[in-house]
PDB file of N, CA and C in Angstrom:
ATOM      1  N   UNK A   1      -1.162 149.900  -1.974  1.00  0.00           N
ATOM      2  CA  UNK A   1      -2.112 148.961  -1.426  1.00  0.00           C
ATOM      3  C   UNK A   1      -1.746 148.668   0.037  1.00  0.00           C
ATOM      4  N   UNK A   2      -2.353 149.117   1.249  1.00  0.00           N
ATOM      5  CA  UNK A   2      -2.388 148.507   2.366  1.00  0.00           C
ATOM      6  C   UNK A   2      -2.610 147.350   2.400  1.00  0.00           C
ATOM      7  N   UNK A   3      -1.838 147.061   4.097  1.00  0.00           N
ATOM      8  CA  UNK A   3      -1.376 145.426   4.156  1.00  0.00           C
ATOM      9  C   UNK A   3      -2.563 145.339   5.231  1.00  0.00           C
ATOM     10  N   UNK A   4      -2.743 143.670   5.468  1.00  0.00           N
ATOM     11  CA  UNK A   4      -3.392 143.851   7.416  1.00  0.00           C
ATOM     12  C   UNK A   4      -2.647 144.449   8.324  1.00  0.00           C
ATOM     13  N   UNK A   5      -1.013 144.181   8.074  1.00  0.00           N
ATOM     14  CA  UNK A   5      -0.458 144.893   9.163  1.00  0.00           C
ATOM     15  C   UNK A   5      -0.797 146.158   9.505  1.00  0.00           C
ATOM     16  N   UNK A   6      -0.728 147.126   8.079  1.00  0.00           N
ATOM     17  CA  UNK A   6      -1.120 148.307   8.571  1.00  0.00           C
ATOM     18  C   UNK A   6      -1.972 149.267   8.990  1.00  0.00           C
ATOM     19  N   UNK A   7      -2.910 148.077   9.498  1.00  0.00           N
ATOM     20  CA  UNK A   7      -4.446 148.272  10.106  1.00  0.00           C
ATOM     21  C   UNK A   7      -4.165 148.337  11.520  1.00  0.00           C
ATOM     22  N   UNK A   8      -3.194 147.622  12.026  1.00  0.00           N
ATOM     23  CA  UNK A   8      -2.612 146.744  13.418  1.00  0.00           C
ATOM     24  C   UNK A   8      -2.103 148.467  13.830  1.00  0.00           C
ATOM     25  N   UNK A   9      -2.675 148.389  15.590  1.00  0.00           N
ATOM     26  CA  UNK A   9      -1.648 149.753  15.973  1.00  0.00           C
ATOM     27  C   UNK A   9      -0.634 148.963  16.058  1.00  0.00           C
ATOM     28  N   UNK A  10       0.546 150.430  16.066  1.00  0.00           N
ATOM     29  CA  UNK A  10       1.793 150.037  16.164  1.00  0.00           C
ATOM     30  C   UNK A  10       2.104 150.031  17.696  1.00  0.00           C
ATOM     31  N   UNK A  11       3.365 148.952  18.199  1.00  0.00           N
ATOM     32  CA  UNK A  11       3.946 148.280  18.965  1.00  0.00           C
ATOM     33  C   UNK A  11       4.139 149.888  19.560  1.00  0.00           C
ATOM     34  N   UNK A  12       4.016 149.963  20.882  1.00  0.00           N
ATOM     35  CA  UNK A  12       4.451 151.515  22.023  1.00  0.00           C
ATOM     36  C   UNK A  12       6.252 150.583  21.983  1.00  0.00           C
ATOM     37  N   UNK A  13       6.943 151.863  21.570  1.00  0.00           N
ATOM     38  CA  UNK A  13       8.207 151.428  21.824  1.00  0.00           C
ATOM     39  C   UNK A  13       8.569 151.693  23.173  1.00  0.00           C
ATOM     40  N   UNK A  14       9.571 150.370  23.485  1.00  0.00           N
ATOM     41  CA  UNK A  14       9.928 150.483  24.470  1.00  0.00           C
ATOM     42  C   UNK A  14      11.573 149.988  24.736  1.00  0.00           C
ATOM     43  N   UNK A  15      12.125 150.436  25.429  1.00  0.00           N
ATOM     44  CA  UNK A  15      13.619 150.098  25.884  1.00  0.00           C
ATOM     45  C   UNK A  15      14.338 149.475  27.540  1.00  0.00           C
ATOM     46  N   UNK A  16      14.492 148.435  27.045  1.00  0.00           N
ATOM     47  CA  UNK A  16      15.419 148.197  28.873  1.00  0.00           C
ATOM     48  C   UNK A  16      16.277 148.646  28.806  1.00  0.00           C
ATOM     49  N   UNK A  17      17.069 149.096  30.127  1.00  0.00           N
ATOM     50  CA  UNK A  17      18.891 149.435  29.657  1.00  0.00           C
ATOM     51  C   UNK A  17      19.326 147.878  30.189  1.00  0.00           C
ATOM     52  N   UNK A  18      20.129 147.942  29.042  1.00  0.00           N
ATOM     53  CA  UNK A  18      20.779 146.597  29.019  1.00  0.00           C
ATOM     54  C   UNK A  18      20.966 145.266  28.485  1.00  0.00           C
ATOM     55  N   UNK A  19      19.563 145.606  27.598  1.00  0.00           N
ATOM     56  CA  UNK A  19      18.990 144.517  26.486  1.00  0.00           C
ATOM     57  C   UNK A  19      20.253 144.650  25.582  1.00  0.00           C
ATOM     58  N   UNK A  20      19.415 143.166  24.601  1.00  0.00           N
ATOM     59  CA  UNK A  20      20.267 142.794  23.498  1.00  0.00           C
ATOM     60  C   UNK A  20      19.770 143.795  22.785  1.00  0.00           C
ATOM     61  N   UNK A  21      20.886 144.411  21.877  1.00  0.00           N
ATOM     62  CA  UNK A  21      20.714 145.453  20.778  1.00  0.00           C
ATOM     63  C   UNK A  21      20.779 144.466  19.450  1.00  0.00           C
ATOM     64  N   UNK A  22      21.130 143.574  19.326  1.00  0.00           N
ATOM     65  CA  UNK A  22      21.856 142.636  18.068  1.00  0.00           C
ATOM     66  C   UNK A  22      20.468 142.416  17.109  1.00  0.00           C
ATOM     67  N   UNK A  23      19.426 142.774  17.803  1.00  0.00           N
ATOM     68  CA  UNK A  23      18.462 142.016  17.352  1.00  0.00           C
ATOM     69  C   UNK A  23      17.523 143.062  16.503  1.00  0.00           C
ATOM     70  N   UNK A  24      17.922 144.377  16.716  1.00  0.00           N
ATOM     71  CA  UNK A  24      17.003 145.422  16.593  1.00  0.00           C
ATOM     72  C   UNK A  24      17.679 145.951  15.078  1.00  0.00           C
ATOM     73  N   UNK A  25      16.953 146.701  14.531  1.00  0.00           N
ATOM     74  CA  UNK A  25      17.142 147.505  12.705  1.00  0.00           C
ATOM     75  C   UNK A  25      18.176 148.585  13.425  1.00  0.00           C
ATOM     76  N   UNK A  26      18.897 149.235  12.465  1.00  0.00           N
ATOM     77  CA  UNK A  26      19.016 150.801  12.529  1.00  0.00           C
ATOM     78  C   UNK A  26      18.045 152.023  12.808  1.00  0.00           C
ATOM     79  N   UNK A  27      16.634 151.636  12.398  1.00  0.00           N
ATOM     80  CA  UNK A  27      15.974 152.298  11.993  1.00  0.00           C
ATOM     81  C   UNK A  27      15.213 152.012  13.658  1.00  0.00           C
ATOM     82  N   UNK A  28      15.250 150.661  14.240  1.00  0.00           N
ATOM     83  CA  UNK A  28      15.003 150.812  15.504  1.00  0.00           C
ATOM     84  C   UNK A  28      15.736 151.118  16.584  1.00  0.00           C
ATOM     85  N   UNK A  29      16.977 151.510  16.194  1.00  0.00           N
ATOM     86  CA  UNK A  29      18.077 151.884  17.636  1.00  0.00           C
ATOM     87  C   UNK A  29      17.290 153.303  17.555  1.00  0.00           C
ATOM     88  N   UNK A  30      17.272 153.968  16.380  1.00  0.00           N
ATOM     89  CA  UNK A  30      17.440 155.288  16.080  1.00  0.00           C
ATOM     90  C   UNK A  30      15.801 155.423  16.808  1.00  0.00           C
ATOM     91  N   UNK A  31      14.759 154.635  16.549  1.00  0.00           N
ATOM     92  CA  UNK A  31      13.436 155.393  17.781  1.00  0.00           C
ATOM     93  C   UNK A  31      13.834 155.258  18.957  1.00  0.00           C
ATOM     94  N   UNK A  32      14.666 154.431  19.777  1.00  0.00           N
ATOM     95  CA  UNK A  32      15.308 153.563  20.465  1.00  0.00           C
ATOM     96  C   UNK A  32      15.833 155.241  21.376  1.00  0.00           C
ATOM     97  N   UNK A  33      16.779 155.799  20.646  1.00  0.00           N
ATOM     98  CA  UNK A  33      17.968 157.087  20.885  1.00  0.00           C
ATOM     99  C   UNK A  33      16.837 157.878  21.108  1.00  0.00           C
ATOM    100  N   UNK A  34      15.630 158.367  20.093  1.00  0.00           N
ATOM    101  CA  UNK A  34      14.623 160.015  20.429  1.00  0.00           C
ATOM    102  C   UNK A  34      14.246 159.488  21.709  1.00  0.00           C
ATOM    103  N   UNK A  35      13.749 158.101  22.081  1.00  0.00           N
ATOM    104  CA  UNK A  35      12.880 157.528  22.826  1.00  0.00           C
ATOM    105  C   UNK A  35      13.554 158.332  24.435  1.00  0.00           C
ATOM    106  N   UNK A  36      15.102 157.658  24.029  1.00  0.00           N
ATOM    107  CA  UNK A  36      15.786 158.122  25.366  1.00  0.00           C
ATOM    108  C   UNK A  36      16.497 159.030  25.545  1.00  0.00           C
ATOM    109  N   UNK A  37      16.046 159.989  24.586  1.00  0.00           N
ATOM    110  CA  UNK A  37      16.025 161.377  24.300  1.00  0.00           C
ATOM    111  C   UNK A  37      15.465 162.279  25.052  1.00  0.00           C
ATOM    112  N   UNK A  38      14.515 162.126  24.563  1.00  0.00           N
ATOM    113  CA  UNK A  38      13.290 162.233  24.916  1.00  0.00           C
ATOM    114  C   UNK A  38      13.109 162.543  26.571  1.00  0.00           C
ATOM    115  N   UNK A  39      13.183 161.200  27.376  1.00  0.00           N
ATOM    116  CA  UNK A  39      13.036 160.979  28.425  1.00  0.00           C
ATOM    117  C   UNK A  39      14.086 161.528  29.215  1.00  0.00           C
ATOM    118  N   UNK A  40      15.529 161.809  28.565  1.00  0.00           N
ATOM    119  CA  UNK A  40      16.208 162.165  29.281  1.00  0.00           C
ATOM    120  C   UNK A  40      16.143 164.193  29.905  1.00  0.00           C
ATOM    121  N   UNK A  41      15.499 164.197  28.655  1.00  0.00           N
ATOM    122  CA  UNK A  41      14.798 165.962  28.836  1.00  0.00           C
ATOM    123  C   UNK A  41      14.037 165.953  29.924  1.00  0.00           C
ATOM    124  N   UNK A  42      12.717 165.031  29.953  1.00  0.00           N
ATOM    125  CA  UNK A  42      11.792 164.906  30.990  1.00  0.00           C
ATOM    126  C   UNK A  42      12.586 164.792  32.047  1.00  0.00           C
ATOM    127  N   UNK A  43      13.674 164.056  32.736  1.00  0.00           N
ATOM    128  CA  UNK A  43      14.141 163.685  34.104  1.00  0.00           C
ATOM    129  C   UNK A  43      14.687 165.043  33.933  1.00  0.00           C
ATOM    130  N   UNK A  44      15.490 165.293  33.442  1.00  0.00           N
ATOM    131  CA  UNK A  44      16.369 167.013  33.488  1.00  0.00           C
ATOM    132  C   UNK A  44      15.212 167.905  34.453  1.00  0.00           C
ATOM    133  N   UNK A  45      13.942 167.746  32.997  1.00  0.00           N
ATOM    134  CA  UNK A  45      13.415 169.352  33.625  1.00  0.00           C
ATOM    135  C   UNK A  45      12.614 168.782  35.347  1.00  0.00           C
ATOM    136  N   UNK A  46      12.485 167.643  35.141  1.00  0.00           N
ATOM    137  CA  UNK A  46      11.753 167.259  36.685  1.00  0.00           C
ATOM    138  C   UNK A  46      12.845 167.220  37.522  1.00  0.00           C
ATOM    139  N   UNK A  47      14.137 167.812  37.599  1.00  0.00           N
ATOM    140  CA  UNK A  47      14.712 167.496  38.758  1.00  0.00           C
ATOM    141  C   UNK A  47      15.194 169.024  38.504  1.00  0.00           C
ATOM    142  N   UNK A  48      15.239 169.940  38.032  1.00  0.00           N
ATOM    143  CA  UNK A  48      15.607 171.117  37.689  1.00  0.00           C
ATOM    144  C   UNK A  48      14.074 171.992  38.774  1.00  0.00           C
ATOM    145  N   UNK A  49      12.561 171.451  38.525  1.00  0.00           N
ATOM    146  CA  UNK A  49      11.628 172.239  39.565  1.00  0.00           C
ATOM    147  C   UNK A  49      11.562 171.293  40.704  1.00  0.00           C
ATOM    148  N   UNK A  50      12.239 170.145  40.967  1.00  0.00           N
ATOM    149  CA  UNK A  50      12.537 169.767  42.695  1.00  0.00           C
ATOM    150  C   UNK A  50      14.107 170.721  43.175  1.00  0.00           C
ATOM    151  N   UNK A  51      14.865 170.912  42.494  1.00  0.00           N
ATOM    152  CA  UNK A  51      15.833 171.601  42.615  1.00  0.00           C
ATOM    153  C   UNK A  51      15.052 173.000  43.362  1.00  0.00           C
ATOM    154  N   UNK A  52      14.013 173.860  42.358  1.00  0.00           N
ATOM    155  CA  UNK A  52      13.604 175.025  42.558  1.00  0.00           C
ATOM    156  C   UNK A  52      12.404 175.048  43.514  1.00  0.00           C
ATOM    157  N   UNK A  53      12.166 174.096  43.997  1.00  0.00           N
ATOM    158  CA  UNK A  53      11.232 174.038  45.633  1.00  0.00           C
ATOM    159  C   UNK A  53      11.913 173.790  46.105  1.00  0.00           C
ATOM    160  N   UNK A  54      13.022 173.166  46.383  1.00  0.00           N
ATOM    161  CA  UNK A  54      13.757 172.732  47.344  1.00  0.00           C
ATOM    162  C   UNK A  54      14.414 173.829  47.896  1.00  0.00           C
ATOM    163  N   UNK A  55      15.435 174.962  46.930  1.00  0.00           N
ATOM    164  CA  UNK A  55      15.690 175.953  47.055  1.00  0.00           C
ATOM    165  C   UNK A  55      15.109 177.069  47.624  1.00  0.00           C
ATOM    166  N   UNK A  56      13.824 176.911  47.617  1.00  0.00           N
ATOM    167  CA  UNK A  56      12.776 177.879  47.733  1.00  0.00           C
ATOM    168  C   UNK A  56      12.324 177.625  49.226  1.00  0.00           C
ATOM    169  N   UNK A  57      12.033 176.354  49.415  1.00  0.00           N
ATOM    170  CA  UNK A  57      12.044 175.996  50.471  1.00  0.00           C
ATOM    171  C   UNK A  57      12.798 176.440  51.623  1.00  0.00           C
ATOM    172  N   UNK A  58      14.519 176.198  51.116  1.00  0.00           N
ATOM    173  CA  UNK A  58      15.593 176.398  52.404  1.00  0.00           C
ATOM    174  C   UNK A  58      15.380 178.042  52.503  1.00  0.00           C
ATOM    175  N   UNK A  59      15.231 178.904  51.345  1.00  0.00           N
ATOM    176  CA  UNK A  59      15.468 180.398  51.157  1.00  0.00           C
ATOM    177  C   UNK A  59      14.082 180.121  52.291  1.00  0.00           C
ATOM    178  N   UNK A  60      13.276 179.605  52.553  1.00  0.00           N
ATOM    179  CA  UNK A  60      12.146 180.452  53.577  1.00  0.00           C
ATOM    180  C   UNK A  60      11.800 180.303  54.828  1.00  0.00           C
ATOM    181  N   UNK A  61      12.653 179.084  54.967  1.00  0.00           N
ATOM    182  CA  UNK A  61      13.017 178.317  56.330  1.00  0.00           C
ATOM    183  C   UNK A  61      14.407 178.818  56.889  1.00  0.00           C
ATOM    184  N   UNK A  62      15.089 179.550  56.274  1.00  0.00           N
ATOM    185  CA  UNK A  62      16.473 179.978  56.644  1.00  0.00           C
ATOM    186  C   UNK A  62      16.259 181.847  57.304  1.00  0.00           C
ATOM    187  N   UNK A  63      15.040 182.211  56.911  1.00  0.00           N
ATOM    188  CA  UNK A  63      14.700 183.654  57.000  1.00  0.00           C
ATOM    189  C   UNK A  63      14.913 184.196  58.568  1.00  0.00           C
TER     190      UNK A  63
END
């Protein structure tokens, strides 16, 4: 039997660095960790193709 809650969208998770953790489940550190998982892939690969223009750059300005 569904509740009202589970009519309700769910809350967009979100994380500060630096917050209180005391307050959160296991089950919310752990979306908490993919979350900044996650994101930490995204900054990788976005600084991995400024890396590869940048490179590309000096290789054509150095010619």
């Amino acid at each position: 039997m569904a509740t009202e809650d589970d009519d309700r969208p769910r809350k967009k998770i979100s994380h500060e660095i630096g917050q209180d953790l005391s307050l959160l489940s296991v089950e919310e550190l752990a979306e908490r960790v993919t979350l900044l998982k996650t994101e930490i892939g995204r900054l990788e690969e976005a600084a991995t193709k400024k890396r590869a223009s940048r490179d590309a750059a000096d290789h054509f300005f150095k010619k």
